[in-house]
C-alpha atoms as a PDB file:
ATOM      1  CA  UNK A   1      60.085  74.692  85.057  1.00  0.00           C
ATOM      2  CA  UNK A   2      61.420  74.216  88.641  1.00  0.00           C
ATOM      3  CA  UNK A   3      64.433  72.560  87.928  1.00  0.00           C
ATOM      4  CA  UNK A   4      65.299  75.222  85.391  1.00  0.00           C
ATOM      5  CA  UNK A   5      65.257  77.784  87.961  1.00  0.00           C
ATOM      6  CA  UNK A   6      67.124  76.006  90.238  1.00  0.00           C
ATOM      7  CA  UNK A   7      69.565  75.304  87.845  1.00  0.00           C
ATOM      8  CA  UNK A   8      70.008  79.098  87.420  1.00  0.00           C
ATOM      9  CA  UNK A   9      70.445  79.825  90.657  1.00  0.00           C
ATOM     10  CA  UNK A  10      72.671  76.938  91.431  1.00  0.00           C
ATOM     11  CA  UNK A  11      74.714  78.528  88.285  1.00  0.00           C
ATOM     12  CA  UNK A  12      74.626  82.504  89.748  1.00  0.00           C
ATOM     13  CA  UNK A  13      75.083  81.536  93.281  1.00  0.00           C
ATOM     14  CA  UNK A  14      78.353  79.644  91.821  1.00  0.00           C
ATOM     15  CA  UNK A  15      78.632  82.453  89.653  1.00  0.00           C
ATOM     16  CA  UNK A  16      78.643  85.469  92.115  1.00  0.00           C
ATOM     17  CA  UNK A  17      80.817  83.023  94.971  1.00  0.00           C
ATOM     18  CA  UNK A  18      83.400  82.950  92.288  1.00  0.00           C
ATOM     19  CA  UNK A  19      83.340  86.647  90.771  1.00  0.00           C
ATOM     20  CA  UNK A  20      81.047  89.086  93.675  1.00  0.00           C
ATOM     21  CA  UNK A  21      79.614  90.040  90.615  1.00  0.00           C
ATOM     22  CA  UNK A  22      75.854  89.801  91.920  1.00  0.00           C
ATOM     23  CA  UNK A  23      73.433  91.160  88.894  1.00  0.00           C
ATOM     24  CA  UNK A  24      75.849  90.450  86.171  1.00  0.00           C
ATOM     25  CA  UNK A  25      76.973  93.710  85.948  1.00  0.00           C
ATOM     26  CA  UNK A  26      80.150  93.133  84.395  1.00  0.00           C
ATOM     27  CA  UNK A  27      79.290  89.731  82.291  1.00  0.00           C
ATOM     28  CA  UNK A  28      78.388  89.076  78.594  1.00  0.00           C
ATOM     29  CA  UNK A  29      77.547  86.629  76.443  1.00  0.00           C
ATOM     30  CA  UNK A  30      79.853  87.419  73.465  1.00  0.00           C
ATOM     31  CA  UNK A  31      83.461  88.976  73.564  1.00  0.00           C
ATOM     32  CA  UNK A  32      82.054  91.495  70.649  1.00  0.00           C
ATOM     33  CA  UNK A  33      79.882  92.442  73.795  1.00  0.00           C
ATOM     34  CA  UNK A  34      82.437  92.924  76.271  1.00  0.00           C
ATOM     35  CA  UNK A  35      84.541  95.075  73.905  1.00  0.00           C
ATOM     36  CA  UNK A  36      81.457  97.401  73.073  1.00  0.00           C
ATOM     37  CA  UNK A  37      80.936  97.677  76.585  1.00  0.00           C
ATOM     38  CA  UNK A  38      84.156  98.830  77.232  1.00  0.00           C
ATOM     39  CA  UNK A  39      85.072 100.869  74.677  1.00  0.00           C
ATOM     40  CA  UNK A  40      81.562 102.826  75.462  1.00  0.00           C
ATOM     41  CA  UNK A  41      82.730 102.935  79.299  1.00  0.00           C
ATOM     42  CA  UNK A  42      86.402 103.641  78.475  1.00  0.00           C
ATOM     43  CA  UNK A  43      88.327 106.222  80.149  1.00  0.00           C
ATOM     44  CA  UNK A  44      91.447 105.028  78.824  1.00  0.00           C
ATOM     45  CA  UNK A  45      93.855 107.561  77.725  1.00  0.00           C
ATOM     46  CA  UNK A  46      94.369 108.579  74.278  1.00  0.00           C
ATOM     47  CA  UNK A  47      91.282 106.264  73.491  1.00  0.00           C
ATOM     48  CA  UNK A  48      89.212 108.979  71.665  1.00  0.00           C
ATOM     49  CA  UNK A  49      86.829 108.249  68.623  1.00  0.00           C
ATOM     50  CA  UNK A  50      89.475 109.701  66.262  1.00  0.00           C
ATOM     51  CA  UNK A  51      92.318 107.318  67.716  1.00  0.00           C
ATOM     52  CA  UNK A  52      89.702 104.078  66.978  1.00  0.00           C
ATOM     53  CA  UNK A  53      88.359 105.623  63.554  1.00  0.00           C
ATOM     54  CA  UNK A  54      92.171 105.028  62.783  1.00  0.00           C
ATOM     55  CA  UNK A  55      93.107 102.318  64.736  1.00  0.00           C
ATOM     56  CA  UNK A  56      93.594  98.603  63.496  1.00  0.00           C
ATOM     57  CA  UNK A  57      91.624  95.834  65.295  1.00  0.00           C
ATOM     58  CA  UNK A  58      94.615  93.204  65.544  1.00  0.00           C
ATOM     59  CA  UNK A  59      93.196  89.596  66.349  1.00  0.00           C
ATOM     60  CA  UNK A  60      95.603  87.126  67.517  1.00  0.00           C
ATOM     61  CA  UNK A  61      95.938  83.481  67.668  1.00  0.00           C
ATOM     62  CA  UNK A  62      94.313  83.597  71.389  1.00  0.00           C
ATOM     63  CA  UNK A  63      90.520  84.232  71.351  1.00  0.00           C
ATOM     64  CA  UNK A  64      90.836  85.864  74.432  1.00  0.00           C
ATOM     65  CA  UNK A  65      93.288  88.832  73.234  1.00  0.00           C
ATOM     66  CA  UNK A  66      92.681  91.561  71.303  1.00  0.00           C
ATOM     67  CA  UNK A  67      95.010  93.995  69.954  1.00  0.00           C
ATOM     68  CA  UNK A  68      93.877  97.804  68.891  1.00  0.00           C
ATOM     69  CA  UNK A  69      96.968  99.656  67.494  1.00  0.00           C
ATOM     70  CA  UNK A  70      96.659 103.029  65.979  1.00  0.00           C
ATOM     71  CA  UNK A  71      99.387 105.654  65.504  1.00  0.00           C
ATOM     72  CA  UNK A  72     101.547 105.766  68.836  1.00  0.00           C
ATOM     73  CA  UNK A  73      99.335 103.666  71.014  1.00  0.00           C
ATOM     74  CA  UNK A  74      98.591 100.668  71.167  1.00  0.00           C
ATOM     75  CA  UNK A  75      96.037  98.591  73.949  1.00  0.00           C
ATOM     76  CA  UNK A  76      96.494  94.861  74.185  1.00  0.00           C
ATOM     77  CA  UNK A  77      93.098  93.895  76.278  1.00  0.00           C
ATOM     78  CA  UNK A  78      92.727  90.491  77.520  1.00  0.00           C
ATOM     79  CA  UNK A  79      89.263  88.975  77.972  1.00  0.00           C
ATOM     80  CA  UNK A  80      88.303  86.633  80.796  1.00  0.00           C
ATOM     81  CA  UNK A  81      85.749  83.845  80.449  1.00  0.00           C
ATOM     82  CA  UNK A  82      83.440  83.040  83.758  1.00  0.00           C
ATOM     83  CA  UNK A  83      81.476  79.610  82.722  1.00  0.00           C
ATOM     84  CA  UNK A  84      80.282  81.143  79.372  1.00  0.00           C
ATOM     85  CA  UNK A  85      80.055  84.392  80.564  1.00  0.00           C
ATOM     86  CA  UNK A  86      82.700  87.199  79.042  1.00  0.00           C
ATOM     87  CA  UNK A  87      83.947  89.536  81.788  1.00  0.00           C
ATOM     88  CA  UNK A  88      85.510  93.115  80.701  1.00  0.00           C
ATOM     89  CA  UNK A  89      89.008  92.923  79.858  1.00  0.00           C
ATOM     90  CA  UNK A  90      91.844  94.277  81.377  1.00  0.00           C
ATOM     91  CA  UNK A  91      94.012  96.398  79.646  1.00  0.00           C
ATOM     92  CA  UNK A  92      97.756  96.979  78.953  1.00  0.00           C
ATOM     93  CA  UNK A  93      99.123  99.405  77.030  1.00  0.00           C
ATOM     94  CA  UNK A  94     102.081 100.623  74.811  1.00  0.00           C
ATOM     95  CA  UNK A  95     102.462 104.603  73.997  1.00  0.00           C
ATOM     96  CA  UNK A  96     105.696 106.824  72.789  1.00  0.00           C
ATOM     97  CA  UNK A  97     106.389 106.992  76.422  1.00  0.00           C
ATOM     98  CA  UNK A  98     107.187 103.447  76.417  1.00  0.00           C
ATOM     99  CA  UNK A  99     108.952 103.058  73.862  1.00  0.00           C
ATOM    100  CA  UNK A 100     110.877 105.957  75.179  1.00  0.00           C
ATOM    101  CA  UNK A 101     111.625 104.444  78.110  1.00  0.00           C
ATOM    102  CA  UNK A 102     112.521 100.751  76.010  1.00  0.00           C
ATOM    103  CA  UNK A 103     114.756 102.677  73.594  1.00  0.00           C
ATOM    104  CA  UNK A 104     116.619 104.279  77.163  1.00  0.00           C
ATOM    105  CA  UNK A 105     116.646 100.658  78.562  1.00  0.00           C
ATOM    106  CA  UNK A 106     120.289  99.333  78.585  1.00  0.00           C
ATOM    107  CA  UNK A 107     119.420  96.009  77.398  1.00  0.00           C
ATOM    108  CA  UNK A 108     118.491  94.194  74.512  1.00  0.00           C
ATOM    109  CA  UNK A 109     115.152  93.011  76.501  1.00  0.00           C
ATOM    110  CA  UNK A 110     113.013  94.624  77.863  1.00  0.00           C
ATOM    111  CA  UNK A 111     109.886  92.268  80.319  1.00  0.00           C
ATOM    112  CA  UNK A 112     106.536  93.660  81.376  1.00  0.00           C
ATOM    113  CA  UNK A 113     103.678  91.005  83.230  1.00  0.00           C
ATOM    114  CA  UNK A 114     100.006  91.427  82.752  1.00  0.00           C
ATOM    115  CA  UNK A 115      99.137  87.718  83.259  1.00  0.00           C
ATOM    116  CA  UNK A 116     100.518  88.167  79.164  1.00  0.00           C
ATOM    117  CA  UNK A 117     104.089  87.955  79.340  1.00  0.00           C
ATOM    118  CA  UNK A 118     105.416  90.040  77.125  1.00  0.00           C
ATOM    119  CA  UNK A 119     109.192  90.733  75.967  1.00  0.00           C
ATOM    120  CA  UNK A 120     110.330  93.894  74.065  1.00  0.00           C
ATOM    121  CA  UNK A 121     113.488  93.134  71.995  1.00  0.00           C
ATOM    122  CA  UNK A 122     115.850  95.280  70.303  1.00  0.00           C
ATOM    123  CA  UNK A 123     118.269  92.816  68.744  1.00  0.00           C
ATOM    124  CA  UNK A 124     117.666  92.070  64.941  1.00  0.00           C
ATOM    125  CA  UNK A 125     119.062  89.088  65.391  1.00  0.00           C
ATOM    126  CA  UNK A 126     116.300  87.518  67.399  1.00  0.00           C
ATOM    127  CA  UNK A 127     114.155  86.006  65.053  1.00  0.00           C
ATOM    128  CA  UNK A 128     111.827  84.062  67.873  1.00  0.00           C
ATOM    129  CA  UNK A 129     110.890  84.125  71.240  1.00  0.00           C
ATOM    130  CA  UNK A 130     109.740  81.100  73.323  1.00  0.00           C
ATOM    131  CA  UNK A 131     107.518  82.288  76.575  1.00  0.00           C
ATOM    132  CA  UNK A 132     107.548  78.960  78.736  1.00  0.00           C
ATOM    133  CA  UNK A 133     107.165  76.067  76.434  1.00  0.00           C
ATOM    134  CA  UNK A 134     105.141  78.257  74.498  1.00  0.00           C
ATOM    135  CA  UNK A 135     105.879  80.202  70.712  1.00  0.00           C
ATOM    136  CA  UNK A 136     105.117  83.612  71.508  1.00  0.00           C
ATOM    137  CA  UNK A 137     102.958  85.529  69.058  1.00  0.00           C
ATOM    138  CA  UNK A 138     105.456  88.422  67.588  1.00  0.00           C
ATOM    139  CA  UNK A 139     104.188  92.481  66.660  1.00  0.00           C
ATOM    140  CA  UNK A 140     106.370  94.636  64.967  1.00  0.00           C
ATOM    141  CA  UNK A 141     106.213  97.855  66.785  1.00  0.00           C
ATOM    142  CA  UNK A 142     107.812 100.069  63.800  1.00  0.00           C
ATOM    143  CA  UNK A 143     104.561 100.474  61.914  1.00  0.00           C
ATOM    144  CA  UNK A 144     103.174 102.238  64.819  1.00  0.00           C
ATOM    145  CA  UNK A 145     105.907 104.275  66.416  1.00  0.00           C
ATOM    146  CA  UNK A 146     108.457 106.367  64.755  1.00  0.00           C
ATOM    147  CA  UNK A 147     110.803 106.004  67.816  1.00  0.00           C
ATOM    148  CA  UNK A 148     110.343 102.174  67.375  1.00  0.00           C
ATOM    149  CA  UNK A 149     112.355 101.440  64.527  1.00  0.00           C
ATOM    150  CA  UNK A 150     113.355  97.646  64.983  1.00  0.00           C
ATOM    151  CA  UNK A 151     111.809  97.141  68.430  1.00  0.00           C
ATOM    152  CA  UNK A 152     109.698  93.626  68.262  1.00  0.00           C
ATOM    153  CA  UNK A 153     106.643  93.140  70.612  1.00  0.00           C
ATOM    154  CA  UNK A 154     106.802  89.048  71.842  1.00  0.00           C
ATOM    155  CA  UNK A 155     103.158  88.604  73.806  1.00  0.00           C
ATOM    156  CA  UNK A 156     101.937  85.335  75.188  1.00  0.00           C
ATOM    157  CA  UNK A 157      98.734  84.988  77.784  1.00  0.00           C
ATOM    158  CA  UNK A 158     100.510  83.196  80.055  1.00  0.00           C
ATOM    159  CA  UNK A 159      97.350  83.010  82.713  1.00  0.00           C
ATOM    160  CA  UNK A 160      93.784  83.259  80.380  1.00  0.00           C
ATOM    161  CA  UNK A 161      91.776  82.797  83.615  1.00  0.00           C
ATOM    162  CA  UNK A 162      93.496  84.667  86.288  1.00  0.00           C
ATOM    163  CA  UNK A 163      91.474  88.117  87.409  1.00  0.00           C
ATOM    164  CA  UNK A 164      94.519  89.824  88.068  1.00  0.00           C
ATOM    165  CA  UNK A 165      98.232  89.194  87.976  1.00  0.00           C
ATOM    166  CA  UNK A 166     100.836  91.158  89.839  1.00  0.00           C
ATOM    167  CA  UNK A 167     104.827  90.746  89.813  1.00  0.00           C
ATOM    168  CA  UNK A 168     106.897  88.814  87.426  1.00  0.00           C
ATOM    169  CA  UNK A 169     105.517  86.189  85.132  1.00  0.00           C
ATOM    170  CA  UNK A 170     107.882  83.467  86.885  1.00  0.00           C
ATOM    171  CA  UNK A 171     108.165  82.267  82.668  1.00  0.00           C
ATOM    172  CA  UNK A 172     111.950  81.460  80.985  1.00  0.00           C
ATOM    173  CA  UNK A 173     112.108  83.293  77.817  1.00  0.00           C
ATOM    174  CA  UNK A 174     114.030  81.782  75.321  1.00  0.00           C
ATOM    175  CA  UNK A 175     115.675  83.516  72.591  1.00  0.00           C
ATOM    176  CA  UNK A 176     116.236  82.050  68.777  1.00  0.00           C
ATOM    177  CA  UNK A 177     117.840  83.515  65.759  1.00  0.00           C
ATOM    178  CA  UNK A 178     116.910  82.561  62.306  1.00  0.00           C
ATOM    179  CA  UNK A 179     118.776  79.408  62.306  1.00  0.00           C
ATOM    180  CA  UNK A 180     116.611  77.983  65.422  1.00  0.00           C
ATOM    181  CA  UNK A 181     120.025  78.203  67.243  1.00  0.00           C
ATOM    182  CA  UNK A 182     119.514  79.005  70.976  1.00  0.00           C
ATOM    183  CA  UNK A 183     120.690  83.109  71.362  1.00  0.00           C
ATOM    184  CA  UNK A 184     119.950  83.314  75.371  1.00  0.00           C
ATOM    185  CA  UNK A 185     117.336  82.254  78.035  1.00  0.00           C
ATOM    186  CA  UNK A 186     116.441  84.445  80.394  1.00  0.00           C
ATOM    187  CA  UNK A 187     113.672  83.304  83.930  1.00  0.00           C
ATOM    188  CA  UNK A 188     111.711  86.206  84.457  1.00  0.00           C
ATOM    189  CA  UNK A 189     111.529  85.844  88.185  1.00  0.00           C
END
């Protein structure tokens, strides 16, 4: 019985040196968890019961993303893993203003860094996007915004453990067409 308890507080000193999360406040056993907590403590904008009555509950081939696309908004959330603990996840978001802002971009590219890299493209000739040495996981964004049209949504968790990431993703994205042929590679530094 001892050495269980000091096994658990070997594991939450560890725990809280690593996290100054002291009671476990923001910790869960399951991701399901996590994402009830925080879509009952969300003060996200435009998240409203009607938008997630409506939305679609994308999974992807990363355990610890999450996409939740409804009609002109979509949240990509990324969930963090402390020993077997899951933290809440942070959140990045696409709305019309966006996609407004993408469609006013002069460039066929357009980057954004949330420890995901992610790469808007316009060009319907890229047919695949690299991230690193890494096949990026593709969304079409036309389903979900009118402005969207062709716009393609390349996302890739480029740092599943980091707390927070801030500044470029310091990733080369590399641009295919359909043929596998090499279009352009760009170092988001």
């Amino acid at each position: 019985m001892i050495s269980v308890l000091v096994v658990f507080l070997v594991f939450w000193l560890i725990y809280f040196l690593k996290t100054d999360d002291l009671f476990f406040k923001d910790a869960y056993f399951t991701k399901e968890r996590a994402y009830q907590a925080w879509l009952s403590d969300s003060k996200q904008p435009g998240l409203t019961s009607e938008f997630l009555q409506n939305a679609k509950k994308i999974k992807t081939n990363d355990e610890r993303l999450l996409i939740i696309a409804g009609e002109n908004q979509i949240y990509q959330l990324r969930f963090q893993k402390e020993f077997f603990l899951w933290k809440l996840p942070s959140v990045d978001s696409i709305d019309n203003e966006t996609i407004k802002h993408i469609n006013e971009f002069d460039s066929e590219y357009y980057f954004s860094f949330n420890c995901v890299a992610t790469v808007t493209t316009k060009s319907p000739k890229i047919d695949k996007v690299k991230i690193g040495k890494n096949d990026a996981e593709l969304l079409p964004l036309g389903p979900y915004f009118k402005e969207a049209k062709d716009l393609k949504f390349w996302f890739y968790n480029t740092a599943p453990d980091a707390f927070d990431c801030q500044g470029p993703s310091g990733e080369t994205f590399t641009f295919y067409d359909n043929n596998g042929k090499v279009i352009k590679k760009v170092d988001d530094n």
